[in-house]
C-alpha atoms as a PDB file:
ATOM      1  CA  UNK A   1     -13.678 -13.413  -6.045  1.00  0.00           C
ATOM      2  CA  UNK A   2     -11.553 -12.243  -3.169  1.00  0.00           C
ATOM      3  CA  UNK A   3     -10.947  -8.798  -1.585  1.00  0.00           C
ATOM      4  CA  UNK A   4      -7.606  -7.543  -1.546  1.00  0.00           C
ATOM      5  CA  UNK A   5      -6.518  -4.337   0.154  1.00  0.00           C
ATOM      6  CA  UNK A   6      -3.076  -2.694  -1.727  1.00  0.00           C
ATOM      7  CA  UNK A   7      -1.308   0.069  -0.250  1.00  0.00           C
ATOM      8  CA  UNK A   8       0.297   2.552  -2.785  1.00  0.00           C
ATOM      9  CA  UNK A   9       2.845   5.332  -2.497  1.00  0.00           C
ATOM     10  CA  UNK A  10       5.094   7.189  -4.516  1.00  0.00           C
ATOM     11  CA  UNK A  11       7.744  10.104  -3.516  1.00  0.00           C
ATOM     12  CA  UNK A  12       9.697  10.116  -6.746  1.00  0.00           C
ATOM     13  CA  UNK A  13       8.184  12.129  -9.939  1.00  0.00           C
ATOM     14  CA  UNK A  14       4.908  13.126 -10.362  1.00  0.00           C
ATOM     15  CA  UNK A  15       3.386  11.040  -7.890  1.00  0.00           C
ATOM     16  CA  UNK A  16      -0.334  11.797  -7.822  1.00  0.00           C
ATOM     17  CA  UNK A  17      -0.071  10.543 -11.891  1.00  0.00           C
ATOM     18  CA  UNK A  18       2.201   7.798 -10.694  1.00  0.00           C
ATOM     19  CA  UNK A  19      -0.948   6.529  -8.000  1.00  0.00           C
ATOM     20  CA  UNK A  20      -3.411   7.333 -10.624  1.00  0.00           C
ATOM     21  CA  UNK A  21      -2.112   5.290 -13.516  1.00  0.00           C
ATOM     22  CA  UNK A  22      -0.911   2.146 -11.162  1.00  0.00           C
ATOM     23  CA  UNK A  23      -4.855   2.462 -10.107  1.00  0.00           C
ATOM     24  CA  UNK A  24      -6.139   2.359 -13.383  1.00  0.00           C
ATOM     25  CA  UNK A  25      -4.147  -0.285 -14.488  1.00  0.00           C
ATOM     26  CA  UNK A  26      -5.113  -2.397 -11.462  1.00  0.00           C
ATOM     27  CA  UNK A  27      -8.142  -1.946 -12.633  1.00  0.00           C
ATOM     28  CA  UNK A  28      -7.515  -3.435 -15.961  1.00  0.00           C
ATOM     29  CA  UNK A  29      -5.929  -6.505 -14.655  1.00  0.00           C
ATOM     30  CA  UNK A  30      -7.621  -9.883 -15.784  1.00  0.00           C
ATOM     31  CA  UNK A  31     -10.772 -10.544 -13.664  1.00  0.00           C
ATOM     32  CA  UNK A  32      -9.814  -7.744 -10.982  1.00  0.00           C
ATOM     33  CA  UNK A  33     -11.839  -4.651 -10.508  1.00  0.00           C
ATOM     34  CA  UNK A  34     -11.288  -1.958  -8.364  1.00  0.00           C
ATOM     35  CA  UNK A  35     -14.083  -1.324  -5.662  1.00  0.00           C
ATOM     36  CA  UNK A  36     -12.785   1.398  -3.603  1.00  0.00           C
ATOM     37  CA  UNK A  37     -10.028   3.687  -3.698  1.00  0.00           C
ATOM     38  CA  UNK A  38      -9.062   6.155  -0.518  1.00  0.00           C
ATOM     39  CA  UNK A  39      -7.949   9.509  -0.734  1.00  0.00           C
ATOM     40  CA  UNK A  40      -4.782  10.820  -1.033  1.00  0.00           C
ATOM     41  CA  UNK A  41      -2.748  11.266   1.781  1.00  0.00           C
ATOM     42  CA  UNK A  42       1.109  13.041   1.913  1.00  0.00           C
ATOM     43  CA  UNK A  43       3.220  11.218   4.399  1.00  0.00           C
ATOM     44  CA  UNK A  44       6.658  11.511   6.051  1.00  0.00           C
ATOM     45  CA  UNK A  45       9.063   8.815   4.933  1.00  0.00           C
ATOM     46  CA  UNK A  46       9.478   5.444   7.121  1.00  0.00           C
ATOM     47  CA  UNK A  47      12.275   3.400   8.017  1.00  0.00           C
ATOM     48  CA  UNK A  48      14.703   5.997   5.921  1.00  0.00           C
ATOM     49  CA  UNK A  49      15.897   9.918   5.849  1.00  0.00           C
ATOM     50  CA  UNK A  50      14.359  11.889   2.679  1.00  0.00           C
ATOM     51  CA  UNK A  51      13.516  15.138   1.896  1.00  0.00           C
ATOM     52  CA  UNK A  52      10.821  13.691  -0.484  1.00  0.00           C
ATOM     53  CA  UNK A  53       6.847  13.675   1.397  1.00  0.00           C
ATOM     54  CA  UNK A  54       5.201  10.654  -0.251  1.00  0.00           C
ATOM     55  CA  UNK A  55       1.530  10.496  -1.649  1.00  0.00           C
ATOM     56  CA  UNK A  56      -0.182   6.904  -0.198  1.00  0.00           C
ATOM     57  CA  UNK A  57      -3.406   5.775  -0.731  1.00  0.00           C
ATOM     58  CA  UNK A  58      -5.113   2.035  -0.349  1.00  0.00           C
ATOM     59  CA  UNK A  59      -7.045   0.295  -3.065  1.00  0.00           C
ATOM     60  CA  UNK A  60      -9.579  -2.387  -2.011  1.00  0.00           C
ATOM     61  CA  UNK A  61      -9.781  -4.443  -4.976  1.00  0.00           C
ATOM     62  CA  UNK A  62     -12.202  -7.819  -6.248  1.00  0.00           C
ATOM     63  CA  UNK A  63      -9.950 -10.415  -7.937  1.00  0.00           C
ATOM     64  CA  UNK A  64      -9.635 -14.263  -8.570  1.00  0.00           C
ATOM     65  CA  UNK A  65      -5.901 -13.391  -9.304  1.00  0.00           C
ATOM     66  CA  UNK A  66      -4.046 -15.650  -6.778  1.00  0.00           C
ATOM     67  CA  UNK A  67      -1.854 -13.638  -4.566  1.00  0.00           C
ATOM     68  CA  UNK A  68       1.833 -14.859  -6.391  1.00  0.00           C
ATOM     69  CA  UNK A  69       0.107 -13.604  -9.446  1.00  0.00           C
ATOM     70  CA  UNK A  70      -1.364 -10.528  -7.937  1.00  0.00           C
ATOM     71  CA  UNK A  71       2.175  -9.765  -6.857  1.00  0.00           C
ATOM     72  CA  UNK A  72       3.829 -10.326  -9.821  1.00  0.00           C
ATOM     73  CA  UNK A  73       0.987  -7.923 -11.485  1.00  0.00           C
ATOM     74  CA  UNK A  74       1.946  -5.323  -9.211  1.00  0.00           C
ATOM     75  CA  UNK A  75       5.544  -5.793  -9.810  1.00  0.00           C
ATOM     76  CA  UNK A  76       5.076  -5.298 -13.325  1.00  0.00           C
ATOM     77  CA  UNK A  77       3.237  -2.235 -12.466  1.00  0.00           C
ATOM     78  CA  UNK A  78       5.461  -0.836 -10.565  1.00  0.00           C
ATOM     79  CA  UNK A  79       8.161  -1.347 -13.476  1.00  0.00           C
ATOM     80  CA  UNK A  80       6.088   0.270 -15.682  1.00  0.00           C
ATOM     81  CA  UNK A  81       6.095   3.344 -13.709  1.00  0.00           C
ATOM     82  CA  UNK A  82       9.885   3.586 -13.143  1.00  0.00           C
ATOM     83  CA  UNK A  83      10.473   1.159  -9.940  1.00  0.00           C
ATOM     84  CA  UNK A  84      14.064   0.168  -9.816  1.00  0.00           C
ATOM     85  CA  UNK A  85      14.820  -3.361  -8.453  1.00  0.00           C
ATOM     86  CA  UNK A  86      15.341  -3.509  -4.566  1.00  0.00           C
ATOM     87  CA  UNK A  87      17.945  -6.383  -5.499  1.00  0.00           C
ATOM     88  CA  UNK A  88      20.808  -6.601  -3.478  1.00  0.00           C
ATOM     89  CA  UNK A  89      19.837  -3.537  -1.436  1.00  0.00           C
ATOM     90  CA  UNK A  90      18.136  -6.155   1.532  1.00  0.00           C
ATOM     91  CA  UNK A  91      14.638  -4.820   1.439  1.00  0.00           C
ATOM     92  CA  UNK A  92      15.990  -1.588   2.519  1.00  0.00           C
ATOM     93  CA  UNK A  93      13.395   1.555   2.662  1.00  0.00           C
ATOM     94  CA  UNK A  94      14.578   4.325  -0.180  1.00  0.00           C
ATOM     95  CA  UNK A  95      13.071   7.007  -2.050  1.00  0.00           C
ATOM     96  CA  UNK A  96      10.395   5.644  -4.940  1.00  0.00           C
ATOM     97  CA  UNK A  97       8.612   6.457  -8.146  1.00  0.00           C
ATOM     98  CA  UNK A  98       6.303   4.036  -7.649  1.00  0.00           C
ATOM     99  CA  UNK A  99       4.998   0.919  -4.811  1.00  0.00           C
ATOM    100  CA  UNK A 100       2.792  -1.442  -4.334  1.00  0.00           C
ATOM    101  CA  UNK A 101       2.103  -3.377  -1.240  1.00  0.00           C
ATOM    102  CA  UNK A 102      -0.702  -6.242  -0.575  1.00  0.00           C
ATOM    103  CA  UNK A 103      -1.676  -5.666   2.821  1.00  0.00           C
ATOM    104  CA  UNK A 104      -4.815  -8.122   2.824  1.00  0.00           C
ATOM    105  CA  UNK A 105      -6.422 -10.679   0.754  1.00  0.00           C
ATOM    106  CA  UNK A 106      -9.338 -11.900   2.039  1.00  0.00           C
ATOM    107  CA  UNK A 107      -8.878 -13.952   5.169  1.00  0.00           C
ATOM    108  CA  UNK A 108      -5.324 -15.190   3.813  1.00  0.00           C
ATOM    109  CA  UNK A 109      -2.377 -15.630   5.962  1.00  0.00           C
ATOM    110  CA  UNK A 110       0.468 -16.758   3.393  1.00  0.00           C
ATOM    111  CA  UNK A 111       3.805 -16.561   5.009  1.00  0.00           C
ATOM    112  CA  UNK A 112       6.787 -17.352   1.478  1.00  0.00           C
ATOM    113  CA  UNK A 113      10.525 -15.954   0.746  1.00  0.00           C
ATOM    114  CA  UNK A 114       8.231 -13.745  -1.505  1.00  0.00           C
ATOM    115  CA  UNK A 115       4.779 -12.543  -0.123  1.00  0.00           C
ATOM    116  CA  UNK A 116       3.686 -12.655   3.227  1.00  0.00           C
ATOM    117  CA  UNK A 117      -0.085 -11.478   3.872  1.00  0.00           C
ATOM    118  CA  UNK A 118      -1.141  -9.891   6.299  1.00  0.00           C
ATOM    119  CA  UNK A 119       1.688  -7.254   5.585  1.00  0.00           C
ATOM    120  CA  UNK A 120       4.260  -7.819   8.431  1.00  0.00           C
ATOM    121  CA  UNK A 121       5.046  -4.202   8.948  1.00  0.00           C
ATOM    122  CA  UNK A 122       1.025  -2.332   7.758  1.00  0.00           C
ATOM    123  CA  UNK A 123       0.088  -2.250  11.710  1.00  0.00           C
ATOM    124  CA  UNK A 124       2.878  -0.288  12.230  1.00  0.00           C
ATOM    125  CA  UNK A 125       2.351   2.161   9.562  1.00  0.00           C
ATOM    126  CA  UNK A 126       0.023   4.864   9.868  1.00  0.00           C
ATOM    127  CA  UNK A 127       0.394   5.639   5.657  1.00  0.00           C
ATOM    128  CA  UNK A 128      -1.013   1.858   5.390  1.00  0.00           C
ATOM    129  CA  UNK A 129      -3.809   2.588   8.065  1.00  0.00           C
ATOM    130  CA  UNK A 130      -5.166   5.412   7.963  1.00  0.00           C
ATOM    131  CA  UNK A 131      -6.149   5.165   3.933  1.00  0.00           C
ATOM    132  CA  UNK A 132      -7.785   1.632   4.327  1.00  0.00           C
ATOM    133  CA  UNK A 133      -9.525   2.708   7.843  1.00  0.00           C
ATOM    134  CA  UNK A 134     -10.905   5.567   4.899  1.00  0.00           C
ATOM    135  CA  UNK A 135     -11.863   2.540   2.806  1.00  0.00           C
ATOM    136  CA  UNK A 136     -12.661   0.067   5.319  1.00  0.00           C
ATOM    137  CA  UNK A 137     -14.152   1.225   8.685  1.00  0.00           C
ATOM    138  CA  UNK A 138     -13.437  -1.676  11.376  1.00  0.00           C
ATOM    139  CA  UNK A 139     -11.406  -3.695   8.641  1.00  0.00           C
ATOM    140  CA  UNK A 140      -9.824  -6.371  11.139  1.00  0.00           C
ATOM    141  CA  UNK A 141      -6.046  -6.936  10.590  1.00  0.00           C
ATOM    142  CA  UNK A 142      -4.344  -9.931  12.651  1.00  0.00           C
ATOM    143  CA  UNK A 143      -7.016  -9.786  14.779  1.00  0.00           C
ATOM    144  CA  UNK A 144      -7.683  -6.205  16.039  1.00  0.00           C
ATOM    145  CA  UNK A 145      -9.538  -3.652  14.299  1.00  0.00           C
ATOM    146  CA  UNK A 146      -7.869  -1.188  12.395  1.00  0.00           C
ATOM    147  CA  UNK A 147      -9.091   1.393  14.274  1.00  0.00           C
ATOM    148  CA  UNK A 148      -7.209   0.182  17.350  1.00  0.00           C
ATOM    149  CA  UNK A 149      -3.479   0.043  15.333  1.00  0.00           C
ATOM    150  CA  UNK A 150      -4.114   3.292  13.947  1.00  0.00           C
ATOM    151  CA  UNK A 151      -4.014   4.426  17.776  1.00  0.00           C
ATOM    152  CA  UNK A 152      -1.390   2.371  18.906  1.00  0.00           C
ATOM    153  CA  UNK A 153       0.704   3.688  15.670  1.00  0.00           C
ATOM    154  CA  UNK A 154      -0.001   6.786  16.923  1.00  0.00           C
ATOM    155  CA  UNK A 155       1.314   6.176  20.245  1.00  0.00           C
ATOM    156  CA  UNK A 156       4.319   4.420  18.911  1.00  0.00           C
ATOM    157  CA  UNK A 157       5.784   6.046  15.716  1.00  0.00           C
ATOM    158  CA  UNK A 158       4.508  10.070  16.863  1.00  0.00           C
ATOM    159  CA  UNK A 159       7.246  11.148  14.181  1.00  0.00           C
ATOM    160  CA  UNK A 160       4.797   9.529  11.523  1.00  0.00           C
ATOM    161  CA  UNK A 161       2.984  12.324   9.500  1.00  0.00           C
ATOM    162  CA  UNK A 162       0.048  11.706   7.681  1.00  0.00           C
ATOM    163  CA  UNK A 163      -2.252  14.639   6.438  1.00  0.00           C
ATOM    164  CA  UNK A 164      -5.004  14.319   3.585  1.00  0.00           C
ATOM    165  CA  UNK A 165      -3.485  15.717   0.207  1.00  0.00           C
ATOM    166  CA  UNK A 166      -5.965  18.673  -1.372  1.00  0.00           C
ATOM    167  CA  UNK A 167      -5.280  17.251  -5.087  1.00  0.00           C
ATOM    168  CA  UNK A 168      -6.115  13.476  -4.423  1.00  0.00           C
END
């Protein structure tokens, strides 16, 4: 078994049912389990303009799921709940009812045209860092602590807002 850390976040819908159902069925995927779950956090939007505050939270989970298949679970989730295709839009940032990042599994570094792990961008977000820090005091991420992004995120990206939800 391996330890994966997901980052979720919705700002379409009702999110805080849309992060509670994509945790639950993580949790029913084939010889996964889900260890630890964060609390809910309400962030500003990154890399775009919306009007929309998303809910985030990080999930540490214990699978033997490779990490294509992992993917493609959390893919299907993600359609489940709504996600449109990010086909032909480049990768660009937009408003969402539903996604699903793996920011970690286990010691991994996978760089592919369709997962790379560590997450290239998680050191730079503080709606990735501050729920796994939550999760994961000291967690190491391409070779610092998390700890030590979440201040130099801080420093960085000061128009990043992150503030604990009361629901979640």
């Amino acid at each position: 078994m391996h330890e994966a850390y997901l980052s979720l976040g919705a700002n379409l819908g009702d999110r805080e049912a849309a992060l509670r159902g994509a945790i639950d069925e993580l949790g029913e995927l084939e010889h996964t389990e889900v260890s630890a779950v964060s609390a809910f956090y309400e962030t500003s939007p990154v890399g775009f303009s919306s009007d929309k505050l998303f809910l985030n939270c990080a999930v540490k989970l214990r699978t033997s799921l490779p990490p294509p298949k992992l993917l493609e679970e959390c893919q299907r989730i993600e359609r489940e709940f709504g996600r449109e295709s990010d086909a032909g839009r480049g990768g660009q940032a937009r408003d969402r009812t539903l996604d699903i990042d793996i920011i970690l599994y286990g010691q991994l570094t996978l760089l592919t045209p369709d997962l790379v792990i560590p997450h290239p961008e998680a050191t730079n977000r503080l709606f990735v860092l501050v729920p796994l820090s939550e999760i994961e005091a000291g967690l190491v991420i391409n070779g610092r602590a998390i700890e030590e992004w979440i201040e130099l995120a801080c420093a960085e990206h000061p128009e990043q807002e992150v503030r604990r939800y009361p629901g979640g």
